[in-house]
C-alpha atoms as a PDB file:
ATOM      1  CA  UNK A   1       4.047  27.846   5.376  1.00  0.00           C
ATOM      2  CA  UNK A   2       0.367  28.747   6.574  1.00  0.00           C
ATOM      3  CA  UNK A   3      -2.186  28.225   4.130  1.00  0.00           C
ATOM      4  CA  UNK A   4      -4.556  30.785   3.884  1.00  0.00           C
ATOM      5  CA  UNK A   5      -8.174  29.912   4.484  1.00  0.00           C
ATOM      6  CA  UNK A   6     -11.017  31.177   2.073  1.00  0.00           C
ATOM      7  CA  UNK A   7     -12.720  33.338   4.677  1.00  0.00           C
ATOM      8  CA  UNK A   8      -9.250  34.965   5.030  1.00  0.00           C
ATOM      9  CA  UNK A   9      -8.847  36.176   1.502  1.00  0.00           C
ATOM     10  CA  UNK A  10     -12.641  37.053   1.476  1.00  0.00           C
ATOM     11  CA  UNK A  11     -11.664  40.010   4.891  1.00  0.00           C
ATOM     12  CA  UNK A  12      -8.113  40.700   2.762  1.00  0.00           C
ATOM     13  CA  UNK A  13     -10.662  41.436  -0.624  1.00  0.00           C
ATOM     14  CA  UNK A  14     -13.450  43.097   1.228  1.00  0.00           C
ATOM     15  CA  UNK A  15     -10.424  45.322   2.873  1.00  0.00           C
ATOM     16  CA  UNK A  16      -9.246  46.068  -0.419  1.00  0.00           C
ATOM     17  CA  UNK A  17     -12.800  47.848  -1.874  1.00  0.00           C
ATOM     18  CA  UNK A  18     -13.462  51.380  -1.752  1.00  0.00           C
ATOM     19  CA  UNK A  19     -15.701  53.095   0.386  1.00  0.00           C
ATOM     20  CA  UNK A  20     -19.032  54.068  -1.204  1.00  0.00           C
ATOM     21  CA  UNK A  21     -22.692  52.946  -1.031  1.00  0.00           C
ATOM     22  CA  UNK A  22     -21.818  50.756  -5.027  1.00  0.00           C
ATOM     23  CA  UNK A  23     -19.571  48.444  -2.459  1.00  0.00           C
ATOM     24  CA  UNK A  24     -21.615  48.179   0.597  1.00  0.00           C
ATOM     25  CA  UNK A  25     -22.657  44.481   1.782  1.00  0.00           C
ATOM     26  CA  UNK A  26     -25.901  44.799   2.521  1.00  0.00           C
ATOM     27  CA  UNK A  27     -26.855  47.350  -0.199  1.00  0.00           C
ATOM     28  CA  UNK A  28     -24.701  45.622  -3.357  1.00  0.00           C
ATOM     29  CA  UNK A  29     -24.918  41.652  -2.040  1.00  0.00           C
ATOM     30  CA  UNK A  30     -23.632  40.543  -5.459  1.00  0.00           C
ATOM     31  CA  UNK A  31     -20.439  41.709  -5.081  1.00  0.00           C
ATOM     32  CA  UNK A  32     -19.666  40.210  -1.955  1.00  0.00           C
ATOM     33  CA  UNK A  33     -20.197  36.873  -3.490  1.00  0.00           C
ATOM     34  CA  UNK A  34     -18.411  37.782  -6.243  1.00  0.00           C
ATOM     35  CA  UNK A  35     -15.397  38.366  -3.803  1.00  0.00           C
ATOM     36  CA  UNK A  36     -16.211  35.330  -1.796  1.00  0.00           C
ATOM     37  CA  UNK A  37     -16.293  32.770  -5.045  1.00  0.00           C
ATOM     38  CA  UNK A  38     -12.764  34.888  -5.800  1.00  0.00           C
ATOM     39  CA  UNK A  39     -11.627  34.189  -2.026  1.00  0.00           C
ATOM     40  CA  UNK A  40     -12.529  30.187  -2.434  1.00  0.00           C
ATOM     41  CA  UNK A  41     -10.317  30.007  -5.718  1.00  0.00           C
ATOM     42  CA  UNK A  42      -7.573  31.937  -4.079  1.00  0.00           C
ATOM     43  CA  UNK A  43      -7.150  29.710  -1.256  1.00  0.00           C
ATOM     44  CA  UNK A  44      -7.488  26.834  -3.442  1.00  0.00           C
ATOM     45  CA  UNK A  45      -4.512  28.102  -5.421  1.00  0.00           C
ATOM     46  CA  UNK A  46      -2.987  28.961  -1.649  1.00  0.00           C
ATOM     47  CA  UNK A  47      -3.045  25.371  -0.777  1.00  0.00           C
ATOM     48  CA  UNK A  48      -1.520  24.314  -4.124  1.00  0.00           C
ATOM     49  CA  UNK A  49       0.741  26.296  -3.181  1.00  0.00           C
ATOM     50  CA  UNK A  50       1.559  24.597  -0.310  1.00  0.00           C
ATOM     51  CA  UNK A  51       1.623  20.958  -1.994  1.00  0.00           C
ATOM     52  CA  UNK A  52       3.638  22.216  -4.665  1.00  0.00           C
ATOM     53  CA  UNK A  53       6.566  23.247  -1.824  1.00  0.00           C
ATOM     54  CA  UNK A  54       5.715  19.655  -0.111  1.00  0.00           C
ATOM     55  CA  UNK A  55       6.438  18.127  -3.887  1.00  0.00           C
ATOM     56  CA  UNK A  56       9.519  19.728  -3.705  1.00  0.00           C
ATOM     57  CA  UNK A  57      10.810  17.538  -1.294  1.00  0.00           C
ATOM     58  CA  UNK A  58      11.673  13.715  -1.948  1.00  0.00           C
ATOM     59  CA  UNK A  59      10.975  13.021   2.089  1.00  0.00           C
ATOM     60  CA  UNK A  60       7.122  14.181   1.867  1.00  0.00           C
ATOM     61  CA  UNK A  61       6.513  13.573  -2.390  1.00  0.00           C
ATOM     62  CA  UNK A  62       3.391  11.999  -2.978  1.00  0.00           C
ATOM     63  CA  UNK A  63       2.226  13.622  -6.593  1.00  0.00           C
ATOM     64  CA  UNK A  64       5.038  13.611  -8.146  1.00  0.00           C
ATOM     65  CA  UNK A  65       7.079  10.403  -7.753  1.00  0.00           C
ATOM     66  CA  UNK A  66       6.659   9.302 -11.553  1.00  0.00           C
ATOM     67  CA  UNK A  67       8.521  12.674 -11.925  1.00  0.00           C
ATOM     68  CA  UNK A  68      11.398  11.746  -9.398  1.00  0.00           C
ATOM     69  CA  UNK A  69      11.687   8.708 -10.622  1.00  0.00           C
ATOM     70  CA  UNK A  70      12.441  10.355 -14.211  1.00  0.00           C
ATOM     71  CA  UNK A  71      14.881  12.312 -12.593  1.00  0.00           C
ATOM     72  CA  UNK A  72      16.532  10.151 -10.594  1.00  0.00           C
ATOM     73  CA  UNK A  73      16.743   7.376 -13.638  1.00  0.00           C
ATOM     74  CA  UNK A  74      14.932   4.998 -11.732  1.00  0.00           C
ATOM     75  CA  UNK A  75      13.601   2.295 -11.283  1.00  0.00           C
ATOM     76  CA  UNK A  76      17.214   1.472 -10.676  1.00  0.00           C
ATOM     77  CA  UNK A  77      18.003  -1.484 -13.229  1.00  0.00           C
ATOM     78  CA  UNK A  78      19.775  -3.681 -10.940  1.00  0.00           C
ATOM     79  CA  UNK A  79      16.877  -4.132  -8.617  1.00  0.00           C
ATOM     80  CA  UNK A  80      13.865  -3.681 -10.419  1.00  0.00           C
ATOM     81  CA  UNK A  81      10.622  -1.877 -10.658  1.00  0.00           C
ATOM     82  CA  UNK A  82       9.478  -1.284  -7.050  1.00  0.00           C
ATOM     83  CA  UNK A  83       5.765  -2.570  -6.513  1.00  0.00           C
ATOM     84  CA  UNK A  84       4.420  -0.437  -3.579  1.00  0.00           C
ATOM     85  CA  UNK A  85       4.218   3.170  -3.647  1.00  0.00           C
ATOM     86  CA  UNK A  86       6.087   3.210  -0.672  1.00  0.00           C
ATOM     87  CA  UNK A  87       9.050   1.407  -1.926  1.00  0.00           C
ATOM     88  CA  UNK A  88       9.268   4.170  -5.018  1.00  0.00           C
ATOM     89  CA  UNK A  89       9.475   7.029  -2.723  1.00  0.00           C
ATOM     90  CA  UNK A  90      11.998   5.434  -0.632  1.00  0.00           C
ATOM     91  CA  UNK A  91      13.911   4.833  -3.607  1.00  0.00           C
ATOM     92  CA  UNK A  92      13.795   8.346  -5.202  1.00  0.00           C
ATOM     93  CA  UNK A  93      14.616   9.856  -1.205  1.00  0.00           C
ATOM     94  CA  UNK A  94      17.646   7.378  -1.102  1.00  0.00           C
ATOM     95  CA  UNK A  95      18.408   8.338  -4.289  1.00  0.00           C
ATOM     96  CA  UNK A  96      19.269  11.940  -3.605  1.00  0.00           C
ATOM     97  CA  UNK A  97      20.942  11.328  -0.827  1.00  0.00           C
ATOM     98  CA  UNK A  98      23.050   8.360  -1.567  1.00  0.00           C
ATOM     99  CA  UNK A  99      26.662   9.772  -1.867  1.00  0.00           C
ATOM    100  CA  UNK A 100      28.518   6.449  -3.397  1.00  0.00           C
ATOM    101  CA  UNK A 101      32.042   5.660  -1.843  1.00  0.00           C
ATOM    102  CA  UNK A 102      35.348   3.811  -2.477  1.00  0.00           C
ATOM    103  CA  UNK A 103      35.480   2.094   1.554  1.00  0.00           C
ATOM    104  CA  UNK A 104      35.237  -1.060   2.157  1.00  0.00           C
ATOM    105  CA  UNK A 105      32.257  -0.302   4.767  1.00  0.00           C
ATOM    106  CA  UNK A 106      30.568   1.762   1.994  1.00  0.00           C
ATOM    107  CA  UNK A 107      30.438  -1.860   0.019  1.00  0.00           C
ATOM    108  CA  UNK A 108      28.845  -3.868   3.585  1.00  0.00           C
ATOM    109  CA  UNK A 109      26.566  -0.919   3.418  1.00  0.00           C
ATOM    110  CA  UNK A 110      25.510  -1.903  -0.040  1.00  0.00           C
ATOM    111  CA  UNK A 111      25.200  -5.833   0.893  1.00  0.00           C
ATOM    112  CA  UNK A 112      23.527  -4.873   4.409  1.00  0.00           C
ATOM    113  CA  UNK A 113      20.677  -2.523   2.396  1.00  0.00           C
ATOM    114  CA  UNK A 114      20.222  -5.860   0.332  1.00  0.00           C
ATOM    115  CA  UNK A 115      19.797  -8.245   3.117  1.00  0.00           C
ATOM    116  CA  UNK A 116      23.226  -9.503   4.005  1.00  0.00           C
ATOM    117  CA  UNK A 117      23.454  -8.543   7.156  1.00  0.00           C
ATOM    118  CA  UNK A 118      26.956 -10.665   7.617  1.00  0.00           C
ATOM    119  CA  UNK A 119      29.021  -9.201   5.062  1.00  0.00           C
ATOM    120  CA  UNK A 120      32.655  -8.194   5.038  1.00  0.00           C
ATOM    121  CA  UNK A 121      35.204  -6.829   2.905  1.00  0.00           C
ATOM    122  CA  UNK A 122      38.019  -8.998   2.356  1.00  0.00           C
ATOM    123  CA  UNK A 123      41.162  -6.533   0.980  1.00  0.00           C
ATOM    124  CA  UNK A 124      44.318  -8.601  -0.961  1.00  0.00           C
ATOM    125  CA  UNK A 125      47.561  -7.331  -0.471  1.00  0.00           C
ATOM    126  CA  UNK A 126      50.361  -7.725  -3.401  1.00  0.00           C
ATOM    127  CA  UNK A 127      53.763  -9.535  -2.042  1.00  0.00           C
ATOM    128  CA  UNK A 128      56.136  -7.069  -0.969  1.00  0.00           C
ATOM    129  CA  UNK A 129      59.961  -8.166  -0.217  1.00  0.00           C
ATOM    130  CA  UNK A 130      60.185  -8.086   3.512  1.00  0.00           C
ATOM    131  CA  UNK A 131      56.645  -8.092   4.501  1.00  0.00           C
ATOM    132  CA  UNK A 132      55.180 -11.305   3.197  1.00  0.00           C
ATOM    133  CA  UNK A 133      56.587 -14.273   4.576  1.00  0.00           C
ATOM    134  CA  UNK A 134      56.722 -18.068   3.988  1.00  0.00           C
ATOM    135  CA  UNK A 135      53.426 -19.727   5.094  1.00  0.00           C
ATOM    136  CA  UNK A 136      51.478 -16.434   6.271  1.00  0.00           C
ATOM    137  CA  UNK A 137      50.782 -14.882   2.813  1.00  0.00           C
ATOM    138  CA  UNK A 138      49.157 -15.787  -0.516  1.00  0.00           C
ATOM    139  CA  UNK A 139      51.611 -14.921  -3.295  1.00  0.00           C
ATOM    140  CA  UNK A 140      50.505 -13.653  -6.232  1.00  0.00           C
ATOM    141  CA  UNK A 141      51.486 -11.255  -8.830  1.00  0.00           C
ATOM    142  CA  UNK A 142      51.281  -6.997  -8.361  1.00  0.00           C
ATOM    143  CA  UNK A 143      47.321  -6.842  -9.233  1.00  0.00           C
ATOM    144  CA  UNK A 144      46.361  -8.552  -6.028  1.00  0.00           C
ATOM    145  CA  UNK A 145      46.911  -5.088  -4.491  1.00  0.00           C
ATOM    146  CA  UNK A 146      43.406  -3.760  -6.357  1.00  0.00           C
ATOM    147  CA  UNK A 147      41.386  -7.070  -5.414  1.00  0.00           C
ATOM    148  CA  UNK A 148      38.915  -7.594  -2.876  1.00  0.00           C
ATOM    149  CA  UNK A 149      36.604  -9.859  -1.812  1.00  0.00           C
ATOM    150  CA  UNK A 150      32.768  -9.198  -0.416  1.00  0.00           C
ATOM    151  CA  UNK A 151      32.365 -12.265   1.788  1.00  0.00           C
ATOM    152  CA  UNK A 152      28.448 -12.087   1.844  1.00  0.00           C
ATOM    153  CA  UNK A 153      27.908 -14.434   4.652  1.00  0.00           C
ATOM    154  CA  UNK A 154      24.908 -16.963   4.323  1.00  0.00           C
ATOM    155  CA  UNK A 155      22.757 -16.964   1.224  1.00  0.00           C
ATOM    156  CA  UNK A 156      19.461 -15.687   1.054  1.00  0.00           C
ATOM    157  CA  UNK A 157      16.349 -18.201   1.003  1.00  0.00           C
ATOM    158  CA  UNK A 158      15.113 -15.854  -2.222  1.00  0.00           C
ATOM    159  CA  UNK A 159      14.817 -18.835  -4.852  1.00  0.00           C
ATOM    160  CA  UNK A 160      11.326 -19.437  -6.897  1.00  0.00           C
ATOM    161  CA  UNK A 161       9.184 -22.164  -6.071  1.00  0.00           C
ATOM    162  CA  UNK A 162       6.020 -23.090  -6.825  1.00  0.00           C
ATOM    163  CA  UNK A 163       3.245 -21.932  -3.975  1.00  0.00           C
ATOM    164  CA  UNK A 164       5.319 -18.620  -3.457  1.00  0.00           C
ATOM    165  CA  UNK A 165       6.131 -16.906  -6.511  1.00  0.00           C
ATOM    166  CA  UNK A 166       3.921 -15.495  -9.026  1.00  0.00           C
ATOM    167  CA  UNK A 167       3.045 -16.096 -12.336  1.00  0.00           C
ATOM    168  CA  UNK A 168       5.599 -15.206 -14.444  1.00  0.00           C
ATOM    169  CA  UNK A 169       8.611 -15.165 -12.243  1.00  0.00           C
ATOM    170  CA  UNK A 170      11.703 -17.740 -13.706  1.00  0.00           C
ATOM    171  CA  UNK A 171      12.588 -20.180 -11.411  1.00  0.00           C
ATOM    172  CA  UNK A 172      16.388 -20.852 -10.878  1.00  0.00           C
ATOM    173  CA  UNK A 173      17.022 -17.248 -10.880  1.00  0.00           C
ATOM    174  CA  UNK A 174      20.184 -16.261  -8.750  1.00  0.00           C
ATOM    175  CA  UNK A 175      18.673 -14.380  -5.935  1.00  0.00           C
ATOM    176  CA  UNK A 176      21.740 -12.727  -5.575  1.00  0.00           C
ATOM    177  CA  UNK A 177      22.083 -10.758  -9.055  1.00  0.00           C
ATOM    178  CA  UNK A 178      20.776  -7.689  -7.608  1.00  0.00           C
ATOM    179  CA  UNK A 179      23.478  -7.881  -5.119  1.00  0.00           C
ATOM    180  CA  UNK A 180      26.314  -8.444  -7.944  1.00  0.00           C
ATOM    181  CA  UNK A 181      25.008  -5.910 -10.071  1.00  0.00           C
ATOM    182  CA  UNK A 182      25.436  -2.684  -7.864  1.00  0.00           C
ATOM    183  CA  UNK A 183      28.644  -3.755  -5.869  1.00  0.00           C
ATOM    184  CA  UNK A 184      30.334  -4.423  -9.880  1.00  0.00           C
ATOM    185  CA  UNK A 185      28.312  -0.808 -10.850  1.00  0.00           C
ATOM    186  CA  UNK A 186      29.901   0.869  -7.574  1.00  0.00           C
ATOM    187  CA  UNK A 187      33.209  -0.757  -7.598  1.00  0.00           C
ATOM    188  CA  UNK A 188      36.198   1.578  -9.097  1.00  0.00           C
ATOM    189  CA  UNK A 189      36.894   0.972 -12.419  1.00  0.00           C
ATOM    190  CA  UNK A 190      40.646  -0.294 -11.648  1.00  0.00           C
ATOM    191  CA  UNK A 191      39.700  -3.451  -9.278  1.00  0.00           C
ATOM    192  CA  UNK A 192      38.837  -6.580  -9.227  1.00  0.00           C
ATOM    193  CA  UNK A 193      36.034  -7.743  -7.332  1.00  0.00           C
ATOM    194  CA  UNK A 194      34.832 -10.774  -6.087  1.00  0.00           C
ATOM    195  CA  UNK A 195      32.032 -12.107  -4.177  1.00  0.00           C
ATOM    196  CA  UNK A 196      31.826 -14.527  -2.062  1.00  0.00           C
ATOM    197  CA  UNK A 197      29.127 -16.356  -0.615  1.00  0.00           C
ATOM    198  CA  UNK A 198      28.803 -18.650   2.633  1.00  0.00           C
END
């Protein structure tokens, strides 16, 4: 969208008076500042304009973030308030686009976007007659068909200690809750998941 500058809504306003000496600029100068402290506002609403259709979108918000972030319903409450500015507006813009998913690679999506860059899904399949065999199967009973496993790969180094935490922070936290807490909110309801870590 081009925003409008005030000298151009101060030709579009002088275009729009009618002829006659009562409108001339050099004979009646106080109505061409009239127009031009009407063309400065109108560009000034112009460019509002402009940041309002910027606003609009969660890649360039800047304003409105506390707004987005009402929307959205975050800060999300498995991982936290977000410090930074910029770490709000990436959460409202993944937000809106995050789609959710049932895959296992939608779930190593979640663990990657938390810092565990090695994980896997590890699917269980219930004993069948015929396919499981002696020695190359776990047996179990019917649910094992709707468990899984997240295999997380190494820890993260995320524990408290004193020199680099801040005041206020519990030490002996898990560093992995955050993780737990949106792969058991995105799971589907009929499984049973586990995680594992390395």
């Amino acid at each position: 969208m081009a925003v409008r500058t005030a000298e151009d809504y101060h030709g579009q306003l002088r275009a729009l008076l009618p002829p006659g000496p009562a409108w001339d600029r050099e004979l009646n100068p106080q109505v061409d500042a009239l127009l031009a402290a009407a063309a400065q506002e109108l560009a000034r609403e112009d460019l509002r304009v402009a940041d309002l259709l910027t606003e609009s979108e969660p890649d360039t918000v800047r304003e409105l973030v506390p707004d987005w972030e009402r929307v959205m319903k975050l800060p999300d409450p498995c991982l936290g308030e977000s410090p930074t500015f910029d770490d709000r507006q990436l959460a409202v813009r993944r937000r809106l686009v995050e789609v959710g998913g049932q895959t296992p690679a939608y779930f190593v999506e979640l663990a990657f976007s938390l810092g565990y860059t090695q994980a896997r899904v590890v699917e269980h399949r219930a004993p069948r007659f015929g396919r499981s065999r002696f020695g190359a199967a776990h047996f179990g009973t019917w649910t094992a068909q709707f468990m899984w496993t997240l295999e997380t790969g190494p820890r993260l180094r995320l524990g408290r200690r004193f020199g680099a935490s801040y005041w206020g922070q519990r030490f002996g936290m898990n560093p992995s809750g955050a993780l737990e807490c949106v792969i058991r909110r995105s799971a589907p309801a009929h499984t049973l998941e586990f995680i594992q870590y390395g």
